[in-house]
PDB file of N, CA and C in Angstrom:
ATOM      1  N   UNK A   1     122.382  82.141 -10.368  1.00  0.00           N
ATOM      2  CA  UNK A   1     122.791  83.279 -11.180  1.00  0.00           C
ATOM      3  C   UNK A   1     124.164  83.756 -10.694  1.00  0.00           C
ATOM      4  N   UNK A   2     125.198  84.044 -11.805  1.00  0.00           N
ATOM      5  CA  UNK A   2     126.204  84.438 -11.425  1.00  0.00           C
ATOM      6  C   UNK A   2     126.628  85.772 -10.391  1.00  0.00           C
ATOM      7  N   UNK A   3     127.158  85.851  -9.460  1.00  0.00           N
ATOM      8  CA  UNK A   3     127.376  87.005  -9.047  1.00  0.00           C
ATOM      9  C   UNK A   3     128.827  87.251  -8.327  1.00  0.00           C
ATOM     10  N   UNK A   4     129.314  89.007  -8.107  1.00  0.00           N
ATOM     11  CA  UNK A   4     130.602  88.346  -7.400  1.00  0.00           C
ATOM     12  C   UNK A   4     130.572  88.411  -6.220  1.00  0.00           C
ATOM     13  N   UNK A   5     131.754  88.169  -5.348  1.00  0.00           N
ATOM     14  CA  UNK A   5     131.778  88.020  -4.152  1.00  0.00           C
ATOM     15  C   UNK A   5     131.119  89.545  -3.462  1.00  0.00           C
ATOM     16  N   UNK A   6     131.564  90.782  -3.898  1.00  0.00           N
ATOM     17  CA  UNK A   6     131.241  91.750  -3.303  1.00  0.00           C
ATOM     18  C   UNK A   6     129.706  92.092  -3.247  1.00  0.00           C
ATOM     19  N   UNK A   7     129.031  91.570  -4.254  1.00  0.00           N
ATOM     20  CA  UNK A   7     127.138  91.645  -4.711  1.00  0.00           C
ATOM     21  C   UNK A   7     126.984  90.326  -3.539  1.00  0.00           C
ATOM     22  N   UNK A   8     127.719  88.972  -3.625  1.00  0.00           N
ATOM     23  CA  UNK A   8     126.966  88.164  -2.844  1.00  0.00           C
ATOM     24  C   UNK A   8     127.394  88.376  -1.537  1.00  0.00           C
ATOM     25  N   UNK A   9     128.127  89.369  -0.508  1.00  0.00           N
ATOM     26  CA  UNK A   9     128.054  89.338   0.475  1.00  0.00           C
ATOM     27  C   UNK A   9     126.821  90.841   0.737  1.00  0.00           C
ATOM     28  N   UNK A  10     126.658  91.476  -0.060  1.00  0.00           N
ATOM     29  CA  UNK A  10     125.812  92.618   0.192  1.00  0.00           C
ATOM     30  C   UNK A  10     124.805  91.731   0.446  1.00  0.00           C
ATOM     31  N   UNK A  11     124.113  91.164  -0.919  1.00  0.00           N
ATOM     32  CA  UNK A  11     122.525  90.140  -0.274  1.00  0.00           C
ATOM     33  C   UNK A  11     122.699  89.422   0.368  1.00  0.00           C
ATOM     34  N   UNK A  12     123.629  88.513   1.488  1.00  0.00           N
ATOM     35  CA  UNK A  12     123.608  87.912   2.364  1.00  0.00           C
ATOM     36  C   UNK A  12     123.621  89.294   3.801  1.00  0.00           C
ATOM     37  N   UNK A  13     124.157  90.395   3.562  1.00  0.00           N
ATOM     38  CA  UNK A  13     123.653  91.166   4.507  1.00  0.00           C
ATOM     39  C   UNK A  13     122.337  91.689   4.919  1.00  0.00           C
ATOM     40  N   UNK A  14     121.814  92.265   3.907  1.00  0.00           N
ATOM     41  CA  UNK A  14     120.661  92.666   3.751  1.00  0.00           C
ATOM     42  C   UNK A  14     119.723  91.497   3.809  1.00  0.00           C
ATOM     43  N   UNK A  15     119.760  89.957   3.555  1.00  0.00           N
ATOM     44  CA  UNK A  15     119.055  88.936   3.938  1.00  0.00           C
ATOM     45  C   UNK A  15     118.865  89.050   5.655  1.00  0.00           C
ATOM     46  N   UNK A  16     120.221  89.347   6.124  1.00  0.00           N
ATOM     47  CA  UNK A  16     120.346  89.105   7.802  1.00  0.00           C
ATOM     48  C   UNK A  16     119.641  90.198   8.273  1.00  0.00           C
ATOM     49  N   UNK A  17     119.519  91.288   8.045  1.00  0.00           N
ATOM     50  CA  UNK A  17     119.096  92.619   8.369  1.00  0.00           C
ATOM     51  C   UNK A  17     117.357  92.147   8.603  1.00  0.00           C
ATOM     52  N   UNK A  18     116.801  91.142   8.432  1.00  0.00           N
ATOM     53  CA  UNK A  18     115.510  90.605   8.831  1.00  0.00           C
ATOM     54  C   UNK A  18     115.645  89.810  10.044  1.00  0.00           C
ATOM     55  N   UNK A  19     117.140  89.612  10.916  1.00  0.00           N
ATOM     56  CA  UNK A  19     116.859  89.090  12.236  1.00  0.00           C
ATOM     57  C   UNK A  19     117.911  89.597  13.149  1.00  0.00           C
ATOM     58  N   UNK A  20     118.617  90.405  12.046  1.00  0.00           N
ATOM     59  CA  UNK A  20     119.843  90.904  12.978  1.00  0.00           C
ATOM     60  C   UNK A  20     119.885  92.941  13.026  1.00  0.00           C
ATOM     61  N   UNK A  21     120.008  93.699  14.074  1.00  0.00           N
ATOM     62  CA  UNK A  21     120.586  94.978  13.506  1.00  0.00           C
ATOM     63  C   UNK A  21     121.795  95.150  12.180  1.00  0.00           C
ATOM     64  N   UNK A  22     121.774  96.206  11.849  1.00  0.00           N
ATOM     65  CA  UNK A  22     122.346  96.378  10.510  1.00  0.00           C
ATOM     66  C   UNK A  22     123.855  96.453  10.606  1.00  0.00           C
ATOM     67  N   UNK A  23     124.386  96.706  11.652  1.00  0.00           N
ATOM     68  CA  UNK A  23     126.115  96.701  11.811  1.00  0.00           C
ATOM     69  C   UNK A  23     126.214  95.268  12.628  1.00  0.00           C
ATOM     70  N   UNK A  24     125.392  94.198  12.782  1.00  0.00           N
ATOM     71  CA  UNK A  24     125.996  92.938  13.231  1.00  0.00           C
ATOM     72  C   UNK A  24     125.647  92.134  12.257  1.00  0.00           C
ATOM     73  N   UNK A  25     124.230  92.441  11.169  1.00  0.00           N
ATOM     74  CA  UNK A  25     124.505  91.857   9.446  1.00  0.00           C
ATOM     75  C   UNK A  25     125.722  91.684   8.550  1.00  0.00           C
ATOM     76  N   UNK A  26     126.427  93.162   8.719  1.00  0.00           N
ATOM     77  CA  UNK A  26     127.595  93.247   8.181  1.00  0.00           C
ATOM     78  C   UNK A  26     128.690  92.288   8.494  1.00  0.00           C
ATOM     79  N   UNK A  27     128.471  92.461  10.029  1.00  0.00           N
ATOM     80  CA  UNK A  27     129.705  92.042  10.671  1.00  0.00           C
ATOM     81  C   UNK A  27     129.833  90.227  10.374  1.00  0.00           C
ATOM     82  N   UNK A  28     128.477  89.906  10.233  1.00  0.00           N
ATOM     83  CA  UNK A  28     128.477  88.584  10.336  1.00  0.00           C
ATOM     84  C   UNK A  28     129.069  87.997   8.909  1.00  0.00           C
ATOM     85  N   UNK A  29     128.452  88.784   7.779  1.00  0.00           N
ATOM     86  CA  UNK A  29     128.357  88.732   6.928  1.00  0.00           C
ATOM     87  C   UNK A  29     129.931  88.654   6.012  1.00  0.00           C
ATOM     88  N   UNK A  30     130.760  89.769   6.653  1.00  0.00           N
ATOM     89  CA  UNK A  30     132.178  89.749   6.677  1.00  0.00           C
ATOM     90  C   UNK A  30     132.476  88.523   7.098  1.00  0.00           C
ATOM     91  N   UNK A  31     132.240  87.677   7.991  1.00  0.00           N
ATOM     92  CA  UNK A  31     133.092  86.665   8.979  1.00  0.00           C
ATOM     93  C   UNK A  31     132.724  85.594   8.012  1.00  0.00           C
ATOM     94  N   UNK A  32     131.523  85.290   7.487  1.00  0.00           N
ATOM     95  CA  UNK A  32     131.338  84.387   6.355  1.00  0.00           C
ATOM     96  C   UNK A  32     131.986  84.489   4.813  1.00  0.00           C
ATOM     97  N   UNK A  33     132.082  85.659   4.119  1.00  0.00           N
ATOM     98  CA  UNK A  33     132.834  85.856   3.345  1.00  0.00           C
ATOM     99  C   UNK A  33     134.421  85.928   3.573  1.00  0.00           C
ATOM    100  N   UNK A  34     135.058  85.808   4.768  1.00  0.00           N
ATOM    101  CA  UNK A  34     136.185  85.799   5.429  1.00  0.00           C
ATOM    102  C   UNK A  34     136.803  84.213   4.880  1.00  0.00           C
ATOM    103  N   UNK A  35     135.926  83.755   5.546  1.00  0.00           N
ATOM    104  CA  UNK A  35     135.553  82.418   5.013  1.00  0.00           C
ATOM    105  C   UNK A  35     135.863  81.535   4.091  1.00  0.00           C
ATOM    106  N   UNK A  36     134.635  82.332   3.195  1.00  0.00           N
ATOM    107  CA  UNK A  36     134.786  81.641   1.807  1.00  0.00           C
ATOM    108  C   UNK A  36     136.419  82.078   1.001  1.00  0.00           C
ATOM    109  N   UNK A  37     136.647  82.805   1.464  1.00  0.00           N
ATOM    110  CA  UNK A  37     138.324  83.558   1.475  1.00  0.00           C
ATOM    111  C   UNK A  37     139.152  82.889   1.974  1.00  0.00           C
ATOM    112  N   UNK A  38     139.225  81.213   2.172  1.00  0.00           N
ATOM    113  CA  UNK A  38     140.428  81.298   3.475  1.00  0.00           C
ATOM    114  C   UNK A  38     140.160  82.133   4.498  1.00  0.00           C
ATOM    115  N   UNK A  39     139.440  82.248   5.183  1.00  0.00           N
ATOM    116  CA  UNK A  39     139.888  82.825   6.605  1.00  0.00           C
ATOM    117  C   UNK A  39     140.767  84.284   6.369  1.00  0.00           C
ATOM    118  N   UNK A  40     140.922  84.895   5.170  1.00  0.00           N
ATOM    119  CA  UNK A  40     141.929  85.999   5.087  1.00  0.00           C
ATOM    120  C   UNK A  40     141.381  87.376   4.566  1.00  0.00           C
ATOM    121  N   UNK A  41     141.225  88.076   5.593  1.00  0.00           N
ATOM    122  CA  UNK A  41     140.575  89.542   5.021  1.00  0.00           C
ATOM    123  C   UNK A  41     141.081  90.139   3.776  1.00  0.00           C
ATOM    124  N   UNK A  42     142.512  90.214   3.464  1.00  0.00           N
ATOM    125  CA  UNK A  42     143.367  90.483   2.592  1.00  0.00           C
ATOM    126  C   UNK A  42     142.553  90.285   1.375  1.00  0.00           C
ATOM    127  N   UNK A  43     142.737  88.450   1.529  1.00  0.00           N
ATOM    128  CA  UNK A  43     142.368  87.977   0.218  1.00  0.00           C
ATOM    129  C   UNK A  43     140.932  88.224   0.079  1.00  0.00           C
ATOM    130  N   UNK A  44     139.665  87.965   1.098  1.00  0.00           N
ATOM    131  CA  UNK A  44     138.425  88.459   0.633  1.00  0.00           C
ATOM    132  C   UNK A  44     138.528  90.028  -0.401  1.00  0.00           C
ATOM    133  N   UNK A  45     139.092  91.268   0.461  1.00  0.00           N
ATOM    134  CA  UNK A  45     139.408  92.445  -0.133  1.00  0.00           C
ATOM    135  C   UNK A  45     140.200  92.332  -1.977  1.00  0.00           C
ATOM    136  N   UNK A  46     140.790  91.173  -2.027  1.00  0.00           N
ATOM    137  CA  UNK A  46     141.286  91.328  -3.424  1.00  0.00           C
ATOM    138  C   UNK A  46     140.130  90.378  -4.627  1.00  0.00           C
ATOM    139  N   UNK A  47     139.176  90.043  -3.853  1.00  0.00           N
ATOM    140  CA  UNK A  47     138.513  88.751  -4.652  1.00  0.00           C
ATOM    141  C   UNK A  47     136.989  89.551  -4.859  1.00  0.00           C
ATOM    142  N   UNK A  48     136.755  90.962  -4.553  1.00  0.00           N
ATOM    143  CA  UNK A  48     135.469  91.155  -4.368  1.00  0.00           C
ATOM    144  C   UNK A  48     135.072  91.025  -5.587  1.00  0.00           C
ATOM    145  N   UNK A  49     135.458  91.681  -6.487  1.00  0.00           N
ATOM    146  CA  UNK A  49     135.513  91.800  -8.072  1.00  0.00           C
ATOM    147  C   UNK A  49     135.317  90.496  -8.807  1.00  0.00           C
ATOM    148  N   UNK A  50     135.457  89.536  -8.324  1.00  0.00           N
ATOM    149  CA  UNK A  50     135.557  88.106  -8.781  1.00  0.00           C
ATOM    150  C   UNK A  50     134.326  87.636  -8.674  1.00  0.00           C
ATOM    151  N   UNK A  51     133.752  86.777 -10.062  1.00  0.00           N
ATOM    152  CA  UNK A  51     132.663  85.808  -9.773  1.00  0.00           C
ATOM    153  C   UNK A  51     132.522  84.776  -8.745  1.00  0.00           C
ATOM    154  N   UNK A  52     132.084  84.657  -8.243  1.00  0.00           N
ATOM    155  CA  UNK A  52     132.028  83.422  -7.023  1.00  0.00           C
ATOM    156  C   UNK A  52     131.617  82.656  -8.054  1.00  0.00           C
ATOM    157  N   UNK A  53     132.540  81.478  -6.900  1.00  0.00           N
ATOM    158  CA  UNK A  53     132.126  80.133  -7.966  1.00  0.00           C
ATOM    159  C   UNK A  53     131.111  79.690  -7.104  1.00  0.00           C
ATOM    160  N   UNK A  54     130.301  78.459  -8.006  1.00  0.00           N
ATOM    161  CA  UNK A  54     129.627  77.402  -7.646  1.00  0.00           C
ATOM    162  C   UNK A  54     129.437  77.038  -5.986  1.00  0.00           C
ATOM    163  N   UNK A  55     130.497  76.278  -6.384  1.00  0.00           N
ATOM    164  CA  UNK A  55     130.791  75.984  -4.899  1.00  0.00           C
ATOM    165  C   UNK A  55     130.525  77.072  -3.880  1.00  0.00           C
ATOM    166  N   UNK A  56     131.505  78.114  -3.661  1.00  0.00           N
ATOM    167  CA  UNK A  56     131.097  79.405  -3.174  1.00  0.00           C
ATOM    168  C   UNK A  56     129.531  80.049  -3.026  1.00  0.00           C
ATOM    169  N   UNK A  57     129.313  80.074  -3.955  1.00  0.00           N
ATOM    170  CA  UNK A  57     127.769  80.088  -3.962  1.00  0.00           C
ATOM    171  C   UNK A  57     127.251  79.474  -3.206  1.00  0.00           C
ATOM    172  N   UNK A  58     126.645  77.499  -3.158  1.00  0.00           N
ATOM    173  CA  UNK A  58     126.313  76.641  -2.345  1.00  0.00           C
ATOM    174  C   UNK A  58     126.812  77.113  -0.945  1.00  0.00           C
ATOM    175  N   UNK A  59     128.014  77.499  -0.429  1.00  0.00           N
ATOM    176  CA  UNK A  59     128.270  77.236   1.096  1.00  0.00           C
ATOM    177  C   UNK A  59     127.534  78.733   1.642  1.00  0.00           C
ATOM    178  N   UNK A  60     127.442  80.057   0.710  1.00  0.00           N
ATOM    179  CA  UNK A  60     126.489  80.846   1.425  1.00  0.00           C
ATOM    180  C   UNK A  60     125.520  80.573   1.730  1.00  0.00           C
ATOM    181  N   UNK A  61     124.870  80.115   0.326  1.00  0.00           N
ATOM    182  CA  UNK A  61     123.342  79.838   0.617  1.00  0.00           C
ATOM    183  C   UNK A  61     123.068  78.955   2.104  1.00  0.00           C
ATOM    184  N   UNK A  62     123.669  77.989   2.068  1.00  0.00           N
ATOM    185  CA  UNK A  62     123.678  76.829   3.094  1.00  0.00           C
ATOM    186  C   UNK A  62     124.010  78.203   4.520  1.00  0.00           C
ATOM    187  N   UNK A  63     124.912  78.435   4.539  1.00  0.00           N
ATOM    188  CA  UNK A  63     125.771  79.817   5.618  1.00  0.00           C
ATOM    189  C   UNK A  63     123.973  80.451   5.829  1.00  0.00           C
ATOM    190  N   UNK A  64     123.747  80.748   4.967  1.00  0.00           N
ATOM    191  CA  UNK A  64     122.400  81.815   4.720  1.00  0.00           C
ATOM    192  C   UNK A  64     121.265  81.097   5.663  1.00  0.00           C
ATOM    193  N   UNK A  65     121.131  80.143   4.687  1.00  0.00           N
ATOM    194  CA  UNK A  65     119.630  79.264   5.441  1.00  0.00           C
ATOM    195  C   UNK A  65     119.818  79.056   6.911  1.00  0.00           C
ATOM    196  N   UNK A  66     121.563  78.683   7.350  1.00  0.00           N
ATOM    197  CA  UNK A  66     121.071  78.100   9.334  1.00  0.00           C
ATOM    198  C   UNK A  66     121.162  79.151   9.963  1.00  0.00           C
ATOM    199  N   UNK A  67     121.527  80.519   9.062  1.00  0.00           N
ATOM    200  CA  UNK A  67     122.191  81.860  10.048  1.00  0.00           C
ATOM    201  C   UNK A  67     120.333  82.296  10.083  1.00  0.00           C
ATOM    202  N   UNK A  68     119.264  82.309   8.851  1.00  0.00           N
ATOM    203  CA  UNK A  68     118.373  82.810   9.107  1.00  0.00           C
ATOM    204  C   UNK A  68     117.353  81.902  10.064  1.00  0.00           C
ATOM    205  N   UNK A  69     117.538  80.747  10.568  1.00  0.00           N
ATOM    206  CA  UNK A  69     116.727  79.703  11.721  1.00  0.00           C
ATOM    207  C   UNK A  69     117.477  79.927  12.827  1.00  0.00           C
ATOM    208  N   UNK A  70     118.597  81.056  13.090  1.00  0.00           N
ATOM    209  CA  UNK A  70     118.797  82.061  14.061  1.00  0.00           C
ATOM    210  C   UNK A  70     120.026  81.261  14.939  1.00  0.00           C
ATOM    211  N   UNK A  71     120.984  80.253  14.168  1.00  0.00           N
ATOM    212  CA  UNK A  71     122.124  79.406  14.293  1.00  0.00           C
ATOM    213  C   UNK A  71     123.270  80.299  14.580  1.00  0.00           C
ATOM    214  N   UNK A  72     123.769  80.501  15.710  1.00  0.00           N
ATOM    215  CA  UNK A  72     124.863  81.142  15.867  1.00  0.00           C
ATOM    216  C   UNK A  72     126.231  81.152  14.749  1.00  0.00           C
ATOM    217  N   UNK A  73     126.698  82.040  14.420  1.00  0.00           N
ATOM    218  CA  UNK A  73     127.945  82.652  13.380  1.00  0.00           C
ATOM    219  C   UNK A  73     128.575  81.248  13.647  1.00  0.00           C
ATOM    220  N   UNK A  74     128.903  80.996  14.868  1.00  0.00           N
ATOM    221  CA  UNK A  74     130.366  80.197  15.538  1.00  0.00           C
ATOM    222  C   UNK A  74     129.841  78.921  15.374  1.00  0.00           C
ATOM    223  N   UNK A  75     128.510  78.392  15.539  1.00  0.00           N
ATOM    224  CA  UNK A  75     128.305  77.111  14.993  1.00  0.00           C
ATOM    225  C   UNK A  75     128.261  76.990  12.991  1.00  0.00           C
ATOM    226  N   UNK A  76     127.462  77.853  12.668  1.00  0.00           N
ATOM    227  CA  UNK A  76     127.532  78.025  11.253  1.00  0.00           C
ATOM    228  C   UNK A  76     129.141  77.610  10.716  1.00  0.00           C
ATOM    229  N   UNK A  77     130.058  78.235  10.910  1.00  0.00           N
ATOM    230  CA  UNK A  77     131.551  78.133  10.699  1.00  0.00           C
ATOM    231  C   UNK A  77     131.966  77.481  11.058  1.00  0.00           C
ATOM    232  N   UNK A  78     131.545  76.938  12.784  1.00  0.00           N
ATOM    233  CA  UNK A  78     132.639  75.582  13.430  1.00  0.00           C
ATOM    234  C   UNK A  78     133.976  76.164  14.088  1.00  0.00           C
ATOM    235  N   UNK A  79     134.088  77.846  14.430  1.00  0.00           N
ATOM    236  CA  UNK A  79     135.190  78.097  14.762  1.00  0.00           C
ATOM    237  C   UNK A  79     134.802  79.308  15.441  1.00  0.00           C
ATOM    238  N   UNK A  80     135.524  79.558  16.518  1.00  0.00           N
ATOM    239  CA  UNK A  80     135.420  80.678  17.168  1.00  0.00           C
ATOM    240  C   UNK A  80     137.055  81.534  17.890  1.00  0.00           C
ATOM    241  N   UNK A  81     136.811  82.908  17.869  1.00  0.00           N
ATOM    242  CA  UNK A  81     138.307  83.005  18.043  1.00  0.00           C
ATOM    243  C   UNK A  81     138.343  83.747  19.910  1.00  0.00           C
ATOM    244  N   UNK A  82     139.440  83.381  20.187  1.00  0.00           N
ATOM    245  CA  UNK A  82     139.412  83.438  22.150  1.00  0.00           C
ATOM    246  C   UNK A  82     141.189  83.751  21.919  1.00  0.00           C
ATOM    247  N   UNK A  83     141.245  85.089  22.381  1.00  0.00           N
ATOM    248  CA  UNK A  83     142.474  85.637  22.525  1.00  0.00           C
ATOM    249  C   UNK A  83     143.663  85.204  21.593  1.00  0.00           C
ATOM    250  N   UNK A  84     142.972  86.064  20.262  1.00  0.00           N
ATOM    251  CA  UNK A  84     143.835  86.077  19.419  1.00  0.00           C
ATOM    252  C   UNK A  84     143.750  84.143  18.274  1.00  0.00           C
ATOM    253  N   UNK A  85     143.628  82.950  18.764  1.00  0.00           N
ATOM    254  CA  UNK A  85     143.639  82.097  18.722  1.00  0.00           C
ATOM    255  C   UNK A  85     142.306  81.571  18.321  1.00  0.00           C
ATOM    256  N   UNK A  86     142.433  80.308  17.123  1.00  0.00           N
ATOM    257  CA  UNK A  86     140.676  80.211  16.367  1.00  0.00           C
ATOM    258  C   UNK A  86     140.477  78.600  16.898  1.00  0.00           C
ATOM    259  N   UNK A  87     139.509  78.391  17.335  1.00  0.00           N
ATOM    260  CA  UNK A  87     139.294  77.124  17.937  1.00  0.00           C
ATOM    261  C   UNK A  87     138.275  76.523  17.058  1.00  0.00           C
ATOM    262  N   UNK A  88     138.011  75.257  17.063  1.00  0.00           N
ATOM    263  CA  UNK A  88     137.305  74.192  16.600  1.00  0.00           C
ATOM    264  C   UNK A  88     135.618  74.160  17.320  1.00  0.00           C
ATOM    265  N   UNK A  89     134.768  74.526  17.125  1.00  0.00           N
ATOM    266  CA  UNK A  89     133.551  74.549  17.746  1.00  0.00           C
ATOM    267  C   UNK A  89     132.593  73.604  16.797  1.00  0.00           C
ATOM    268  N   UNK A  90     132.029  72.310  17.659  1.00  0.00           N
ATOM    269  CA  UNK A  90     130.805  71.574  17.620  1.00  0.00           C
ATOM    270  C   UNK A  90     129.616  72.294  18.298  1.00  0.00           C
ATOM    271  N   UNK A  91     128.636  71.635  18.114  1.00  0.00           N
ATOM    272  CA  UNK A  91     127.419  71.896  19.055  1.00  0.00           C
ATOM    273  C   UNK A  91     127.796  71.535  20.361  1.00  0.00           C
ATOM    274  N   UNK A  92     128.397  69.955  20.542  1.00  0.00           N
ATOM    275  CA  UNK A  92     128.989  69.811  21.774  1.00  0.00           C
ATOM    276  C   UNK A  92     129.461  70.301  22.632  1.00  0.00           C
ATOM    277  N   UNK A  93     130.437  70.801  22.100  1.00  0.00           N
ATOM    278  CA  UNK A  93     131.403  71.721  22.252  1.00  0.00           C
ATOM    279  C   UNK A  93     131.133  73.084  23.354  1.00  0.00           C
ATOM    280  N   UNK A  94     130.296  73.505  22.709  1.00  0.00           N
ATOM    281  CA  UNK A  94     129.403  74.843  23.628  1.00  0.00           C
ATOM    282  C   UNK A  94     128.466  74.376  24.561  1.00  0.00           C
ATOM    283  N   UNK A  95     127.580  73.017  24.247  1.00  0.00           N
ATOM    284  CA  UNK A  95     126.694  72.840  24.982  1.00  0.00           C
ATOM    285  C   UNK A  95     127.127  72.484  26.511  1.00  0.00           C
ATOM    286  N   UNK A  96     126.274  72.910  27.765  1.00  0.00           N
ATOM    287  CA  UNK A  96     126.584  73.148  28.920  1.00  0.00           C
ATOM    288  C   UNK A  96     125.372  72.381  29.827  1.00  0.00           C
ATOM    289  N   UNK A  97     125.379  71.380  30.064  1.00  0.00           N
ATOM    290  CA  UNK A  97     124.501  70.689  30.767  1.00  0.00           C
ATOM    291  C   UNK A  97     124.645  70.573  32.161  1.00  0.00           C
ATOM    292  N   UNK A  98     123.689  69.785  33.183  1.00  0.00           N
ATOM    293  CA  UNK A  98     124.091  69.570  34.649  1.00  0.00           C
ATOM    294  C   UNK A  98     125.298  69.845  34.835  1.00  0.00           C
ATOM    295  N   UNK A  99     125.845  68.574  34.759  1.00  0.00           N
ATOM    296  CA  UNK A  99     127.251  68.244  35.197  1.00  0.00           C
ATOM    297  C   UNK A  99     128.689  69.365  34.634  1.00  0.00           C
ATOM    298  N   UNK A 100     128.461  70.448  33.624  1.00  0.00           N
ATOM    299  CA  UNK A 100     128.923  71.057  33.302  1.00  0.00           C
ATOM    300  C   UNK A 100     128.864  72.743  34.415  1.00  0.00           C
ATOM    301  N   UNK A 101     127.264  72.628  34.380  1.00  0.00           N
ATOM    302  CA  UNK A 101     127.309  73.940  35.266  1.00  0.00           C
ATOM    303  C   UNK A 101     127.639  73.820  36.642  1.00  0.00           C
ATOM    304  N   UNK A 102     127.669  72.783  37.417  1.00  0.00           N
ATOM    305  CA  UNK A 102     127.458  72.783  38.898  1.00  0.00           C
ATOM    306  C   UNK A 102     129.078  72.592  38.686  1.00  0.00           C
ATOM    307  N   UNK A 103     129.631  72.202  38.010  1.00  0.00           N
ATOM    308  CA  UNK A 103     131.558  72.322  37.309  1.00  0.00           C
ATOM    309  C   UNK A 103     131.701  73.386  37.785  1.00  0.00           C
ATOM    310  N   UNK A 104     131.130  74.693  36.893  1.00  0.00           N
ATOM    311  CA  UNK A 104     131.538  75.950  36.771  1.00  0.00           C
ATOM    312  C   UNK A 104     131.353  76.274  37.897  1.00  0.00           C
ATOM    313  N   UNK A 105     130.074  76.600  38.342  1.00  0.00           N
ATOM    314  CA  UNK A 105     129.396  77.138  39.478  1.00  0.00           C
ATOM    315  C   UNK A 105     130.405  76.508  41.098  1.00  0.00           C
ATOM    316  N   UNK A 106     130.948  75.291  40.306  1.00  0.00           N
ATOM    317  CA  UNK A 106     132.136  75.422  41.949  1.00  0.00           C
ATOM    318  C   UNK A 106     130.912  74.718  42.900  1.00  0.00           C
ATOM    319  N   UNK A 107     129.997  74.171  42.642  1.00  0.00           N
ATOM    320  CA  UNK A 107     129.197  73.083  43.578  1.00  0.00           C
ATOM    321  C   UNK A 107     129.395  71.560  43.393  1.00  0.00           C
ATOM    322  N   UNK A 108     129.316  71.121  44.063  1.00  0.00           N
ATOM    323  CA  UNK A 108     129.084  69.035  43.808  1.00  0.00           C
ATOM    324  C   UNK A 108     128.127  69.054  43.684  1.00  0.00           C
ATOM    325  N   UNK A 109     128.027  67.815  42.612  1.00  0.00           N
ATOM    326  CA  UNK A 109     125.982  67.353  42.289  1.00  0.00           C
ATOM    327  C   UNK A 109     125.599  66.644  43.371  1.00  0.00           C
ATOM    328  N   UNK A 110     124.270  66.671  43.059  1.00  0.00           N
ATOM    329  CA  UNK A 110     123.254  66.540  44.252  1.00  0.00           C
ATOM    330  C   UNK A 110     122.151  64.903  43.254  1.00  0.00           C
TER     331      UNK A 110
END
């Protein structure tokens, strides 16, 4: 069913508001419609009024379904931002195994 961007980021909030508090629904919810925007608050703010297309549609829903099996924002998107600067994030990417922590932790493996 048709809707615009400003109706389909409200029900993707209020969807999240079943695993998230209500000001990190929003927040998330913004960062996905950011998104579907180019990445540009600007332009989300001038497009609310606008039917989402198709396409648009599909990548919430999809956005929707791994954010509600409790999939972090930054994997959902594939990007995370670290001082000012937006990086490329895999699962890999974040994941932190043996040889990663005893790295950090400043020990040699055993």
């Amino acid at each position: 069913m048709p809707m615009t961007y400003l109706e389909g980021h409200r029900i993707l909030a209020e969807d999240l508001f079943s695993i998230y508090a209500k000001q990190e629904a929003w927040k998330i919810a913004d960062m996905i419609f950011e998104k579907l925007a180019g990445n540009d608050k600007k332009e989300f703010k001038l497009m609310k009024k606008t039917t989402m297309s198709g396409l648009d549609q599909q990548r919430m829903d999809k956005y929707k379904s791994e954010l509600l099996q409790h999939r972090p924002v930054q994997y959902v998107l594939n990007e995370a931002w670290f001082q000012g600067k937006k990086f490329l994030l895999t699962k890999e990417s974040l994941s932190q195994g043996p040889k990663q922590m005893s790295w950090w932790a400043g020990s040699p493996e055993k």
